[in-house]
C-alpha atoms as a PDB file:
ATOM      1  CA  UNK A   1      10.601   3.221  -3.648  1.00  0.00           C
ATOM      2  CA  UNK A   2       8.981   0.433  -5.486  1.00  0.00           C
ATOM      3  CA  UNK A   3       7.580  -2.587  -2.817  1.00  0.00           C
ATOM      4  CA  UNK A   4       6.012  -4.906  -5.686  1.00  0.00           C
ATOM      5  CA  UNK A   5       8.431  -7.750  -5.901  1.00  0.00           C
ATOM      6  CA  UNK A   6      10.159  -7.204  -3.177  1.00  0.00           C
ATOM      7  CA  UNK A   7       7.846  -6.444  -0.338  1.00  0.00           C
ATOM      8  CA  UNK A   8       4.997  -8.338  -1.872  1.00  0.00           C
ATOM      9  CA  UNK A   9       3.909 -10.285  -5.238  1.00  0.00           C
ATOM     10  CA  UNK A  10       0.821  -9.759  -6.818  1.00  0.00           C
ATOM     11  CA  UNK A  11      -1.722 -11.848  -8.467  1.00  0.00           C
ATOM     12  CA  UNK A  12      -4.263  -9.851 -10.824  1.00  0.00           C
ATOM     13  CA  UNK A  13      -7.962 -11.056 -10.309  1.00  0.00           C
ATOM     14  CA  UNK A  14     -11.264 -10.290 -12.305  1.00  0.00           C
ATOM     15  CA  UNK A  15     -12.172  -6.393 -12.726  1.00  0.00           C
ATOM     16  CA  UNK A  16      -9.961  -3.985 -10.153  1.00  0.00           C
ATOM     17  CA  UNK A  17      -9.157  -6.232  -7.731  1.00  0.00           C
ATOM     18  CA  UNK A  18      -6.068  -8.344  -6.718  1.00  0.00           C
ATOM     19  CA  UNK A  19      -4.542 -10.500  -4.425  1.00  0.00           C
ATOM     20  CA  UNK A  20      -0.786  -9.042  -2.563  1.00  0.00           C
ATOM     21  CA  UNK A  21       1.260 -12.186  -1.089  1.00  0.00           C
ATOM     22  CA  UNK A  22       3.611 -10.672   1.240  1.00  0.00           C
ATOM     23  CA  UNK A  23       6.961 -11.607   1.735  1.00  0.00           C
ATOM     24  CA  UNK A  24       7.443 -12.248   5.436  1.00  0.00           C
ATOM     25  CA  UNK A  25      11.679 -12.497   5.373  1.00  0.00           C
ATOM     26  CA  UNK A  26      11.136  -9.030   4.062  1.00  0.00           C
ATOM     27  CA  UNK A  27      13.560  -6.651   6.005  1.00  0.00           C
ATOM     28  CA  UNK A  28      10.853  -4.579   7.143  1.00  0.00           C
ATOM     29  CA  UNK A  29       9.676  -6.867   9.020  1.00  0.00           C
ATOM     30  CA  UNK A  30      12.635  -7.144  11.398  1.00  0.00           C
ATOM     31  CA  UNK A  31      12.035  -3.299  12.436  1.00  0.00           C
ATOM     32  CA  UNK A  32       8.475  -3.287  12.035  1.00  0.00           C
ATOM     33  CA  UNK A  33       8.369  -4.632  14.858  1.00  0.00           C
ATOM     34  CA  UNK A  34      10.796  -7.337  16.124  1.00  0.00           C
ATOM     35  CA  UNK A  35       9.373 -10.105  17.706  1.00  0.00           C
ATOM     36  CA  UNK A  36       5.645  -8.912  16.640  1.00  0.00           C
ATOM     37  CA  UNK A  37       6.159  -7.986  12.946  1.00  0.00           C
ATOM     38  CA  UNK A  38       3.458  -5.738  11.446  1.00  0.00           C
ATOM     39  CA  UNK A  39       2.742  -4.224   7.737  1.00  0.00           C
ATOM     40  CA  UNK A  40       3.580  -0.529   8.082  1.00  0.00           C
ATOM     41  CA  UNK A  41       0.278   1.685   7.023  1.00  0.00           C
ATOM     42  CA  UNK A  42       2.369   3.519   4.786  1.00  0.00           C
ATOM     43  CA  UNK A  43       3.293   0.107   3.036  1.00  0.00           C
ATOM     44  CA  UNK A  44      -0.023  -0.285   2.595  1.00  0.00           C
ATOM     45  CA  UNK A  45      -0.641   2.875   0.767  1.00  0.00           C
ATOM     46  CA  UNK A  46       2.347   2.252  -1.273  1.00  0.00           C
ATOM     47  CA  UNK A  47       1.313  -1.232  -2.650  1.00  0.00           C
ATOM     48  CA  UNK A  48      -2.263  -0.086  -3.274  1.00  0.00           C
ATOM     49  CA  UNK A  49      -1.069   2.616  -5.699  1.00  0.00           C
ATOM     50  CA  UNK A  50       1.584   0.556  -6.672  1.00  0.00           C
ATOM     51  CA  UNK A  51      -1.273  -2.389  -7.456  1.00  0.00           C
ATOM     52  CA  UNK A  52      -3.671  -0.283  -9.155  1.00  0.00           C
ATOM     53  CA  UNK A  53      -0.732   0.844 -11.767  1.00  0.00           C
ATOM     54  CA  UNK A  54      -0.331  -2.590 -12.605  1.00  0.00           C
ATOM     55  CA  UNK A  55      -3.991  -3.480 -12.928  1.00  0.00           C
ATOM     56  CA  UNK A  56      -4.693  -0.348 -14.949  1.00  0.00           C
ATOM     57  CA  UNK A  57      -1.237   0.294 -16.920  1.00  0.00           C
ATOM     58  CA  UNK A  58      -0.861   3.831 -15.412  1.00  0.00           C
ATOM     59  CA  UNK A  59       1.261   5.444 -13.526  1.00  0.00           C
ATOM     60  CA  UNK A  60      -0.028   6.941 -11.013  1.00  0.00           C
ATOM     61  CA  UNK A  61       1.351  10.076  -8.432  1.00  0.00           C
ATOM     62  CA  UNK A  62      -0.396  10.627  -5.120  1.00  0.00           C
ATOM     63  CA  UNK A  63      -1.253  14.060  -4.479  1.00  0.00           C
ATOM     64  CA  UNK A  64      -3.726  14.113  -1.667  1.00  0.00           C
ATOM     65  CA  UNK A  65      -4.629  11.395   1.433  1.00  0.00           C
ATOM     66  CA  UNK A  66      -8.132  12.184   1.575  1.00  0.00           C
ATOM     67  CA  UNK A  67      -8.731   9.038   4.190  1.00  0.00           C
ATOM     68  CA  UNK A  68      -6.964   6.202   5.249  1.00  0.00           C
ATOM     69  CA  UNK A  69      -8.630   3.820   8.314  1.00  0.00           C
ATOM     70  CA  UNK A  70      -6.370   0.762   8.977  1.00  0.00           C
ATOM     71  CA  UNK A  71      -8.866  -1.675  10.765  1.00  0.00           C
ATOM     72  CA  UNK A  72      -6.986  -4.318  11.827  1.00  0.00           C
ATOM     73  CA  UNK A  73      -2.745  -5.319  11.735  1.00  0.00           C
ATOM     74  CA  UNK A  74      -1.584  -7.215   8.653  1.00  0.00           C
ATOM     75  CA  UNK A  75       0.702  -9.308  10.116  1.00  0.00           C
ATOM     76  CA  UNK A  76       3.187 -11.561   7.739  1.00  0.00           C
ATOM     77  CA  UNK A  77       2.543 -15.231   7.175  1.00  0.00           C
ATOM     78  CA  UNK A  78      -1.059 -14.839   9.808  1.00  0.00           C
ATOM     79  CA  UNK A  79      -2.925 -12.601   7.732  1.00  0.00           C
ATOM     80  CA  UNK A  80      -2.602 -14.346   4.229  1.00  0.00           C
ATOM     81  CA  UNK A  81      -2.750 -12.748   1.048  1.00  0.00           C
ATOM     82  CA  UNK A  82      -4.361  -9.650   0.884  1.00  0.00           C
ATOM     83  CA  UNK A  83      -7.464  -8.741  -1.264  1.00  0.00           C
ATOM     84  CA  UNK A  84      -6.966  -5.185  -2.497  1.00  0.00           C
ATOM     85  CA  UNK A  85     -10.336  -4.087  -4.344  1.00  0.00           C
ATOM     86  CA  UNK A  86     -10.566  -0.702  -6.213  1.00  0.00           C
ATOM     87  CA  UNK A  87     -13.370   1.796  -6.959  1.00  0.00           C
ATOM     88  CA  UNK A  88     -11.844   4.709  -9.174  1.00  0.00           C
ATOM     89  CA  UNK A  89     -13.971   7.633 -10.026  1.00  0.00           C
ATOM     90  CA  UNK A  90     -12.907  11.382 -11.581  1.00  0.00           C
ATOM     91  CA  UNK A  91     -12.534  13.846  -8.709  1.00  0.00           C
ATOM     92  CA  UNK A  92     -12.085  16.840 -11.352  1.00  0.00           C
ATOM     93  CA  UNK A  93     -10.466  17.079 -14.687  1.00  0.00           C
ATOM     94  CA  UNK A  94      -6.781  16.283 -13.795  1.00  0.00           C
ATOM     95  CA  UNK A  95      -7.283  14.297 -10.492  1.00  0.00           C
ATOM     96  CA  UNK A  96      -8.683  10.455  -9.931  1.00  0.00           C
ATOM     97  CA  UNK A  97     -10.247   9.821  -6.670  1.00  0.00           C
ATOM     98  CA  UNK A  98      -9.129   5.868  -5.916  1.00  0.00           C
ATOM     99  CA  UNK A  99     -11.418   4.042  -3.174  1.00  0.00           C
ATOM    100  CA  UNK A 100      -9.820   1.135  -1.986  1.00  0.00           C
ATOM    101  CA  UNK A 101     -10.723  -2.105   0.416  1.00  0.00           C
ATOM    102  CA  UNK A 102      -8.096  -4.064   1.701  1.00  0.00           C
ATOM    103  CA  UNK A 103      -9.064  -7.297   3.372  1.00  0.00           C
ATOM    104  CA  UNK A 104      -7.408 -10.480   4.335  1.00  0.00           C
ATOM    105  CA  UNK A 105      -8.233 -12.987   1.753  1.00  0.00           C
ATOM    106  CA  UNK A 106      -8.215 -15.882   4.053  1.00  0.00           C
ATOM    107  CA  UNK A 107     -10.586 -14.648   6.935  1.00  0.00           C
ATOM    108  CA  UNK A 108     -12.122 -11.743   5.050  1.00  0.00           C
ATOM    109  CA  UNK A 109     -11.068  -9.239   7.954  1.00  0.00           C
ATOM    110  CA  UNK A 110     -11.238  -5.504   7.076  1.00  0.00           C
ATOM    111  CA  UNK A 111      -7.661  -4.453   7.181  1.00  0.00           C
ATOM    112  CA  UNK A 112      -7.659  -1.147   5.850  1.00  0.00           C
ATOM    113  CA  UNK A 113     -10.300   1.542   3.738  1.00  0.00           C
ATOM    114  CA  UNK A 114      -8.322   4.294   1.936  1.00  0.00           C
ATOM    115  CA  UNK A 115      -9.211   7.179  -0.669  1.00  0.00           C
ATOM    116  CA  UNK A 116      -6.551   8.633  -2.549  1.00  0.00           C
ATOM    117  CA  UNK A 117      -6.603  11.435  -4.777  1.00  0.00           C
ATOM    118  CA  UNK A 118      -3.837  10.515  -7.712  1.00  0.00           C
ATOM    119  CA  UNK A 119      -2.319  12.136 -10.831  1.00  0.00           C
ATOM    120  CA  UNK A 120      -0.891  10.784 -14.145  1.00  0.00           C
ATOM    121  CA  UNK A 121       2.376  10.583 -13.917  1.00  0.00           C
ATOM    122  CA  UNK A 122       5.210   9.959 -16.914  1.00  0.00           C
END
């Protein structure tokens, strides 16, 4: 399930990096957890590949988790947007190893460092 314009917006920034404005009325947020709302780590994931498609105009299919180290909660309207910055590199011939950083633009807290090993997908 798609997340990008309905969990969060994004705004593109220089090279392979962008900034994620979550939506904090987002129904996520009222079972994730009420009363002390929280970006799910799987959300995360999700909008990182789902960011990195629309930076790089492919698609993109996740076929391995190689690491994925959330640092600190995201929470909705605290956090601010989020800086996702990308570092892609050729794991073999069919697979692209994705290194991401994912801070909170406003304080510059480490939220989350994840490697992905992705696909083309049609």
């Amino acid at each position: 399930m798609r997340l990008y314009g309905q969990l969060y917006d994004m705004e593109p920034l220089e090279g392979l990096s962008a900034l994620a404005h979550l939506n904090a009325g987002h129904e996520i947020y009222r079972a994730h957890f009420p009363g002390s709302p929280i970006t799910p780590g799987v959300c995360i994931i999700q909008m990182a590949v789902e960011i990195f498609e629309e930076l790089s105009g492919r698609k993109l299919q996740i076929t391995e988790i190689r690491d994925a180290k959330f640092l600190s909660p995201v929470v909705p309207g605290i956090s601010g947007p989020l800086l996702f910055e990308y570092d892609s590199s050729r794991a073999d011939d069919s697979a692209l190893r994705l290194n991401v950083a994912v801070s909170c633009s406003d304080s510059g807290t480490r939220a989350a460092k994840i490697t992905l090993l992705c696909i083309a997908s049609d």
